[in-house]
PDB file of N, CA and C in Angstrom:
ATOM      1  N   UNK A   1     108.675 112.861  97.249  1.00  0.00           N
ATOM      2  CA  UNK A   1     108.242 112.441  98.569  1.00  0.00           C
ATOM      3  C   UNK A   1     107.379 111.187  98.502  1.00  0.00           C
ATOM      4  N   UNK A   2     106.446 111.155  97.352  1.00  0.00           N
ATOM      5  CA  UNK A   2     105.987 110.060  97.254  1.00  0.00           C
ATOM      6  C   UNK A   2     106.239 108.751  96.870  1.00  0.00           C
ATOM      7  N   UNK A   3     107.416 108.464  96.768  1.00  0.00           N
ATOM      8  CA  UNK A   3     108.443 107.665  96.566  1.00  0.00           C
ATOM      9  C   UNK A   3     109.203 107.072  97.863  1.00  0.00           C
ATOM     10  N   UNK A   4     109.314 108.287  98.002  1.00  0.00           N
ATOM     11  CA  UNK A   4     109.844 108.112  99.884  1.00  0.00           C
ATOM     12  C   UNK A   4     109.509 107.694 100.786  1.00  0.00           C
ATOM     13  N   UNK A   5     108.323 107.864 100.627  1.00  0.00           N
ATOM     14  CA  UNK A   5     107.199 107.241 101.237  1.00  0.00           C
ATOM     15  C   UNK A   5     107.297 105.569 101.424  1.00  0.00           C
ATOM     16  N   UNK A   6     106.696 105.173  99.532  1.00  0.00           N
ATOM     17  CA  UNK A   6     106.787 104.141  99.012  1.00  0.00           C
ATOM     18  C   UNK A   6     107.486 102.919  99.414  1.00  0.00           C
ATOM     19  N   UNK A   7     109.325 103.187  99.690  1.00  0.00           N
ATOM     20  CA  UNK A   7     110.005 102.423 100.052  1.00  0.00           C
ATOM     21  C   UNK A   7     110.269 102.387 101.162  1.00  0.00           C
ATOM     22  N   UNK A   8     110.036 103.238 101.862  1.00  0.00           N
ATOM     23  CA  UNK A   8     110.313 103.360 103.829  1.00  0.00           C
ATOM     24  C   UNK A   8     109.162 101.780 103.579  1.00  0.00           C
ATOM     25  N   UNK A   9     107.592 102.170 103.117  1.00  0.00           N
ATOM     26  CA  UNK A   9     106.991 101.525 103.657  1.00  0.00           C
ATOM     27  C   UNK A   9     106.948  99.506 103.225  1.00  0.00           C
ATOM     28  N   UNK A  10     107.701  99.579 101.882  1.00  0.00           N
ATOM     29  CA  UNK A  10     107.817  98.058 101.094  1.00  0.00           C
ATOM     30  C   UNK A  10     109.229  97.858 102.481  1.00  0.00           C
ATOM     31  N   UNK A  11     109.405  98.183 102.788  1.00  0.00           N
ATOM     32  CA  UNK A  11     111.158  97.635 103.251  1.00  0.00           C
ATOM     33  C   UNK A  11     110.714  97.052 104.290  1.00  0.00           C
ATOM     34  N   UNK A  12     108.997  97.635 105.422  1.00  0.00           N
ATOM     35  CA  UNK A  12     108.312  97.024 106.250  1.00  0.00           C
ATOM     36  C   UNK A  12     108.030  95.971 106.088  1.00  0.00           C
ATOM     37  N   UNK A  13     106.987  95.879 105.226  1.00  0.00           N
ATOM     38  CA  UNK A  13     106.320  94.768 105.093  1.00  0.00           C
ATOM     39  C   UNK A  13     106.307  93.698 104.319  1.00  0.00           C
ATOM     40  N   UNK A  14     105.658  92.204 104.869  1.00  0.00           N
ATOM     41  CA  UNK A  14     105.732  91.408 104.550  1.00  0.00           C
ATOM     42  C   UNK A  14     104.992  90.924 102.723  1.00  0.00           C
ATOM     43  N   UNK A  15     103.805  91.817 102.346  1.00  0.00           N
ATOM     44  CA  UNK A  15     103.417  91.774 101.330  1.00  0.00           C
ATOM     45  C   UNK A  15     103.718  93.570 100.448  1.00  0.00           C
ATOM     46  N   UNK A  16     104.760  93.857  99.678  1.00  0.00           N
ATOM     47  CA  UNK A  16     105.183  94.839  99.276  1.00  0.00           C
ATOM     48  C   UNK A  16     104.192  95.175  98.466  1.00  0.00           C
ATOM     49  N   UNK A  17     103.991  94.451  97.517  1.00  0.00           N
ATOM     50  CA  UNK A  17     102.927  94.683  96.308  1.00  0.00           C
ATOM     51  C   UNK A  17     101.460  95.219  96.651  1.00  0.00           C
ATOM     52  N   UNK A  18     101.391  95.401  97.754  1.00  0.00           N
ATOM     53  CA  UNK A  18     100.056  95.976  98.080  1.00  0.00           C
ATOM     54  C   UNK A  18      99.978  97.292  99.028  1.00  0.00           C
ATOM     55  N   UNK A  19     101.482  97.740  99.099  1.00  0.00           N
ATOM     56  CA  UNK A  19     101.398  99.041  99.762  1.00  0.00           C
ATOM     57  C   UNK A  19     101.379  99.879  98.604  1.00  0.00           C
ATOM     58  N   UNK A  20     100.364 101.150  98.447  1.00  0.00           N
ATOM     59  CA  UNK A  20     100.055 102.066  97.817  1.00  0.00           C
ATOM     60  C   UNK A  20     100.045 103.553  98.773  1.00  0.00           C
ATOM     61  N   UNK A  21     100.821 104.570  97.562  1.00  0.00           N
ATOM     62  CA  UNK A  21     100.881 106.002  98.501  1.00  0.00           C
ATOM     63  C   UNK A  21      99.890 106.876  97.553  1.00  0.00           C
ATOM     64  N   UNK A  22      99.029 107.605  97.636  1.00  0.00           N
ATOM     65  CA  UNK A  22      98.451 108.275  96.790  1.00  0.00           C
ATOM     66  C   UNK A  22      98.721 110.075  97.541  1.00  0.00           C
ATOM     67  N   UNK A  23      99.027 110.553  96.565  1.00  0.00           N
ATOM     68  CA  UNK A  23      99.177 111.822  96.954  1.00  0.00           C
ATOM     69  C   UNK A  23      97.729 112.548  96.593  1.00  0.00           C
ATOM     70  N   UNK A  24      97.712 114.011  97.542  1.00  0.00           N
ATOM     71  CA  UNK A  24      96.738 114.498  97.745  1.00  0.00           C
ATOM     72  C   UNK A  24      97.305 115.946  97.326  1.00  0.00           C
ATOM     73  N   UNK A  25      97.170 117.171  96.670  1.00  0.00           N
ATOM     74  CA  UNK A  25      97.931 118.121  97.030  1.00  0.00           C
ATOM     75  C   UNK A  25      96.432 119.364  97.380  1.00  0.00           C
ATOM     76  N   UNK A  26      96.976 120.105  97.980  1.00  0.00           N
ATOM     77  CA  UNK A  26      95.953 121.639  98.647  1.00  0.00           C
ATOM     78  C   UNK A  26      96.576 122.672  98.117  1.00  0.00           C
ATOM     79  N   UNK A  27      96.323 123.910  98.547  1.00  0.00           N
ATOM     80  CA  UNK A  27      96.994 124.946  98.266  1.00  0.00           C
ATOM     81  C   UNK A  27      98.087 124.912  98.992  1.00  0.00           C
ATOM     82  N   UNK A  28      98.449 124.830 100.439  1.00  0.00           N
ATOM     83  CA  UNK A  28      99.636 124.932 101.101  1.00  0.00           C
ATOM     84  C   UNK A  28     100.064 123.698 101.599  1.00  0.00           C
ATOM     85  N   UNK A  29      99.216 122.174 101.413  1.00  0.00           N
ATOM     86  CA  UNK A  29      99.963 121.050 102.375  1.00  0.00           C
ATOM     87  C   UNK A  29      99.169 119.953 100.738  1.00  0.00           C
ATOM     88  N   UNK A  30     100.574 119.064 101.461  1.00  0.00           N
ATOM     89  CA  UNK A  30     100.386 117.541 100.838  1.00  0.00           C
ATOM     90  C   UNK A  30     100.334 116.246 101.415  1.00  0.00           C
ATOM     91  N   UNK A  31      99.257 115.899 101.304  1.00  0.00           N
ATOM     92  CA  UNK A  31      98.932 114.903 101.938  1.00  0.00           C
ATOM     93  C   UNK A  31      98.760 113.411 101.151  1.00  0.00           C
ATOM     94  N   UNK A  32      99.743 112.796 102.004  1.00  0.00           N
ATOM     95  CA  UNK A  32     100.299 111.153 101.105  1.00  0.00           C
ATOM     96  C   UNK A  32      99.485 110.044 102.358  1.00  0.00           C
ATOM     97  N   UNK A  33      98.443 109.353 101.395  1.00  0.00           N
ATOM     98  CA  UNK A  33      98.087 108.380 101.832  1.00  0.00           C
ATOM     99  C   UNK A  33      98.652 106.988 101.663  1.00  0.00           C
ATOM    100  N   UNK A  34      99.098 106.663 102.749  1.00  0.00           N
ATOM    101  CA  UNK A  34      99.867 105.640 102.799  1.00  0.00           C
ATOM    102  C   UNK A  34      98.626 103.893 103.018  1.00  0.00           C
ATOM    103  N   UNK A  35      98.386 102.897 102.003  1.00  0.00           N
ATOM    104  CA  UNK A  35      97.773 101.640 102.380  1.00  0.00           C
ATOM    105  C   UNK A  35      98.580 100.574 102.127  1.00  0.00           C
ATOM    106  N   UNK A  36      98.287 100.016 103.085  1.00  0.00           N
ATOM    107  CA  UNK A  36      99.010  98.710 103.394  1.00  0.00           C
ATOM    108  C   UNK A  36      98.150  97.416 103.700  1.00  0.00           C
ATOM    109  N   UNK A  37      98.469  96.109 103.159  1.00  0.00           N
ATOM    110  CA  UNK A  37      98.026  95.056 103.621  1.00  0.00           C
ATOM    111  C   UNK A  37      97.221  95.016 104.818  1.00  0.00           C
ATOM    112  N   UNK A  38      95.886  94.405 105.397  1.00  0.00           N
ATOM    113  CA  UNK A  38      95.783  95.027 107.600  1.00  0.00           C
ATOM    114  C   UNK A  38      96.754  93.859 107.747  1.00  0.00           C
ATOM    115  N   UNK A  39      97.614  92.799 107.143  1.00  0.00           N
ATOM    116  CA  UNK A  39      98.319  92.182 107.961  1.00  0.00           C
ATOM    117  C   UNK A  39      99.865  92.897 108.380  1.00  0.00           C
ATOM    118  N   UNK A  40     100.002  94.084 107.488  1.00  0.00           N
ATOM    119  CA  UNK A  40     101.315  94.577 107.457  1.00  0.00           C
ATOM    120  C   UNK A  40     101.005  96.269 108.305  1.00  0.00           C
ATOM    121  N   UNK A  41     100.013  96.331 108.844  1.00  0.00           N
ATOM    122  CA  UNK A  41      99.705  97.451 109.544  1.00  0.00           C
ATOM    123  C   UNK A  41      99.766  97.968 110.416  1.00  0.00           C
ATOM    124  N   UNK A  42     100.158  96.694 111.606  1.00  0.00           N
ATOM    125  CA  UNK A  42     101.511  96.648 112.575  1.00  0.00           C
ATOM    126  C   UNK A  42     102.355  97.118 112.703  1.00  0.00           C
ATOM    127  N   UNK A  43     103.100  96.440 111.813  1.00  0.00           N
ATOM    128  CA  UNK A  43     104.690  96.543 111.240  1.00  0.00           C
ATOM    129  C   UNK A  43     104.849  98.546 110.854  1.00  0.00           C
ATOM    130  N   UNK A  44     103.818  98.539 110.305  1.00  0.00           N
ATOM    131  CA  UNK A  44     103.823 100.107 109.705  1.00  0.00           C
ATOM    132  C   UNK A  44     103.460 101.276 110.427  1.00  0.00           C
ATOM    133  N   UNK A  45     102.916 100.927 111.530  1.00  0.00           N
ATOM    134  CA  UNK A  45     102.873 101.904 112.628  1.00  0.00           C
ATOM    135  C   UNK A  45     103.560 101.600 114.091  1.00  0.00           C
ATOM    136  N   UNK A  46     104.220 100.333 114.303  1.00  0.00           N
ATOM    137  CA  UNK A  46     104.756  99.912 115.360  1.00  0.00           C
ATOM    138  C   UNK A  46     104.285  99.769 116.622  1.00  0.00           C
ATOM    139  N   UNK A  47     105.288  99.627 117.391  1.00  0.00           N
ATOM    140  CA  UNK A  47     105.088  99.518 118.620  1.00  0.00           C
ATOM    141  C   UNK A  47     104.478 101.456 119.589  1.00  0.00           C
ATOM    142  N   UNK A  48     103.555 101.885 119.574  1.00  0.00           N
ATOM    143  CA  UNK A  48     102.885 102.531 120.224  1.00  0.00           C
ATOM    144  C   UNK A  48     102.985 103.753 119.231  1.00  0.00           C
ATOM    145  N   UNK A  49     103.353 103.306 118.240  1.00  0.00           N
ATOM    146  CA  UNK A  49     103.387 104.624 116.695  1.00  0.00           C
ATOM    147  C   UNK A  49     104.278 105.007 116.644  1.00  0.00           C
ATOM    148  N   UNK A  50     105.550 104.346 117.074  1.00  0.00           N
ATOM    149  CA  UNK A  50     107.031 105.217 116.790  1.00  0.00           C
ATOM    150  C   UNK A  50     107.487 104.743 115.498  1.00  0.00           C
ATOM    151  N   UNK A  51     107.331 103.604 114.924  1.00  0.00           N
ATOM    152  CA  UNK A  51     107.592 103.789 113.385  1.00  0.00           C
ATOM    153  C   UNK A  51     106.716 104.449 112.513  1.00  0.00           C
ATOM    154  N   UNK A  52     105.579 104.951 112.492  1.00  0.00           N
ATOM    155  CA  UNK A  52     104.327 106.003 112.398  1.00  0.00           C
ATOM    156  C   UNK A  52     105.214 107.159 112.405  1.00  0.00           C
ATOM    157  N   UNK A  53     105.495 107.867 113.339  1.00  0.00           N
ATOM    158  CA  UNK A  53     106.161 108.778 113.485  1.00  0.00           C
ATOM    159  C   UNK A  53     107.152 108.940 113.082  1.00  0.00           C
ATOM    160  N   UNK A  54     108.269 107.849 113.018  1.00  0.00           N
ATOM    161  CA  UNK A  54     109.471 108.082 112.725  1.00  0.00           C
ATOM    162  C   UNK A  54     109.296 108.169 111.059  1.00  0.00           C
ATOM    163  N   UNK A  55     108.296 107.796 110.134  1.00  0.00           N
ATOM    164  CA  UNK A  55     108.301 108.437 108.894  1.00  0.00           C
ATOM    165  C   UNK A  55     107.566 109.213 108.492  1.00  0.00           C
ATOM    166  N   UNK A  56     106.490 109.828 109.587  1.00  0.00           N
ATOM    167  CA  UNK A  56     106.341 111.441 109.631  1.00  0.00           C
ATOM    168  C   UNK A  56     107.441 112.478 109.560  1.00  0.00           C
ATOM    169  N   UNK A  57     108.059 112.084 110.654  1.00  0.00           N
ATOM    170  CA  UNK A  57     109.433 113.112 110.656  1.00  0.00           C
ATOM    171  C   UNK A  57     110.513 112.929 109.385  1.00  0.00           C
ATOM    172  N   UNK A  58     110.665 111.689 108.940  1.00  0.00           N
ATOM    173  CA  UNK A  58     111.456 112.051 107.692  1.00  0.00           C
ATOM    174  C   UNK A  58     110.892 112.544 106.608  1.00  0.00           C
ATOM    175  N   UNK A  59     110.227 112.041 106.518  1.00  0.00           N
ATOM    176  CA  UNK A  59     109.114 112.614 105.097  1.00  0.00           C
ATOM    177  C   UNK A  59     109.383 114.256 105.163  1.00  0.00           C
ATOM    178  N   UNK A  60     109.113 115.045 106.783  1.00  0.00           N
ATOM    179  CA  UNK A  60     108.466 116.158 106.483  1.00  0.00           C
ATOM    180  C   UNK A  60     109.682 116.744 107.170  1.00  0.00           C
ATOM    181  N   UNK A  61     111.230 116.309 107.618  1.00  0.00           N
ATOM    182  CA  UNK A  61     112.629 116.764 106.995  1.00  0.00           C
ATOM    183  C   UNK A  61     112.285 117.021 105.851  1.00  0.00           C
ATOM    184  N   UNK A  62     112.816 116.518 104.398  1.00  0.00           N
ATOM    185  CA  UNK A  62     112.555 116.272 103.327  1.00  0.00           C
ATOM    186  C   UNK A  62     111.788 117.164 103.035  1.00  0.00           C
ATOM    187  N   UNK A  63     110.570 117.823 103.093  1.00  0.00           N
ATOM    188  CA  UNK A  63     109.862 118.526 102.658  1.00  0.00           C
ATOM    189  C   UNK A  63     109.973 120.002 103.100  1.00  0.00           C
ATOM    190  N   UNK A  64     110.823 120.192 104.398  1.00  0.00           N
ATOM    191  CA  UNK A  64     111.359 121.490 104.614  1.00  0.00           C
ATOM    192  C   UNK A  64     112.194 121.951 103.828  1.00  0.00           C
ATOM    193  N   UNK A  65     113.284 121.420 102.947  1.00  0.00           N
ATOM    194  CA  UNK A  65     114.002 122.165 102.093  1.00  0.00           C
ATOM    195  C   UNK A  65     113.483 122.528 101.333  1.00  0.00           C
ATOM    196  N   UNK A  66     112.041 122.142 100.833  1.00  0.00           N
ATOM    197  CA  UNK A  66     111.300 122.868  99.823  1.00  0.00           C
ATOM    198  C   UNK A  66     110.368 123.599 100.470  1.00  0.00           C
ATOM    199  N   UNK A  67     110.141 123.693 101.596  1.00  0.00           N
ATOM    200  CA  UNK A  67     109.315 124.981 102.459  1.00  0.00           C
ATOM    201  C   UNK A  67     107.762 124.550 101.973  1.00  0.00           C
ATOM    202  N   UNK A  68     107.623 123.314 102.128  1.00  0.00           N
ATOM    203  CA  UNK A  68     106.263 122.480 102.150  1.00  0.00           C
ATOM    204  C   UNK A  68     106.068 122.248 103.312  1.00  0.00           C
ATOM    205  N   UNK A  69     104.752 122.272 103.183  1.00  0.00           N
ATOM    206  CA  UNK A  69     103.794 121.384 104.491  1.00  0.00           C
ATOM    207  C   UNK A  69     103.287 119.978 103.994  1.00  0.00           C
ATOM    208  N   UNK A  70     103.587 119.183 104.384  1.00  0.00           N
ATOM    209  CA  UNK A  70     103.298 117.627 104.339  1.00  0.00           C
ATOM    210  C   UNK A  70     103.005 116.802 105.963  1.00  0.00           C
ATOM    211  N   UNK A  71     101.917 115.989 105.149  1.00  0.00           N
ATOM    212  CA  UNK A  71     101.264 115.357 106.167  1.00  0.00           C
ATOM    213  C   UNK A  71     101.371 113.384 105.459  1.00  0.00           C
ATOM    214  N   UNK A  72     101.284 112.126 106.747  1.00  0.00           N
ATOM    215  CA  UNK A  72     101.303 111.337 106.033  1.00  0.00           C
ATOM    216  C   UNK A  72     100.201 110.449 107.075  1.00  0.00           C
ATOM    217  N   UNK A  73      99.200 110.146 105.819  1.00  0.00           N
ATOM    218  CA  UNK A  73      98.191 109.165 106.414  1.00  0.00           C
ATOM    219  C   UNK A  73      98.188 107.931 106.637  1.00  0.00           C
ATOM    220  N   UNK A  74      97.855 107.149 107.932  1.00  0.00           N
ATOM    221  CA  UNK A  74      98.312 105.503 107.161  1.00  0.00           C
ATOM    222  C   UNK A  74      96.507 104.997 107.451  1.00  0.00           C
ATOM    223  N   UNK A  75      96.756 104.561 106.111  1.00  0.00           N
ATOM    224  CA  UNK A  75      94.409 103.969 105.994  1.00  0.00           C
ATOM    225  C   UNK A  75      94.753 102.540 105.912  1.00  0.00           C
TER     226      UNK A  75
END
């Protein structure tokens, strides 16, 4: 997932080399911090957070076949 993450978010933005995902894990949820450039932070949450969202929801597709709870932060 943290991979998945990774490239949803380089394919955004204009400076790739500086988006970083750091995973977090708990007992029942995982939480992937997503950082990005602030010039590419736009781009990475969109227009009123629907690209925000729209890789919430894939990420955490993806994480239902393994019957995980995942969460994704953008800092």
């Amino acid at each position: 997932m943290k991979e998945l993450v990774g490239i949803i978010a380089k394919s955004l933005v204009k400076n790739p080399d500086q988006v970083s995902v750091t995973e977090l894990n708990d007992e029942n949820i995982s939480v992937y911090e997503l950082r990005v450039a602030p010039d590419d932070m736009g781009k990475v949450i969109g227009k009123q957070g629907r690209i925000a969202k729209a890789i919430r929801t894939v990420v955490k597709a993806g994480a239902t076949k393994k019957r995980k709870k995942v969460t994704v932060e953008i800092l």
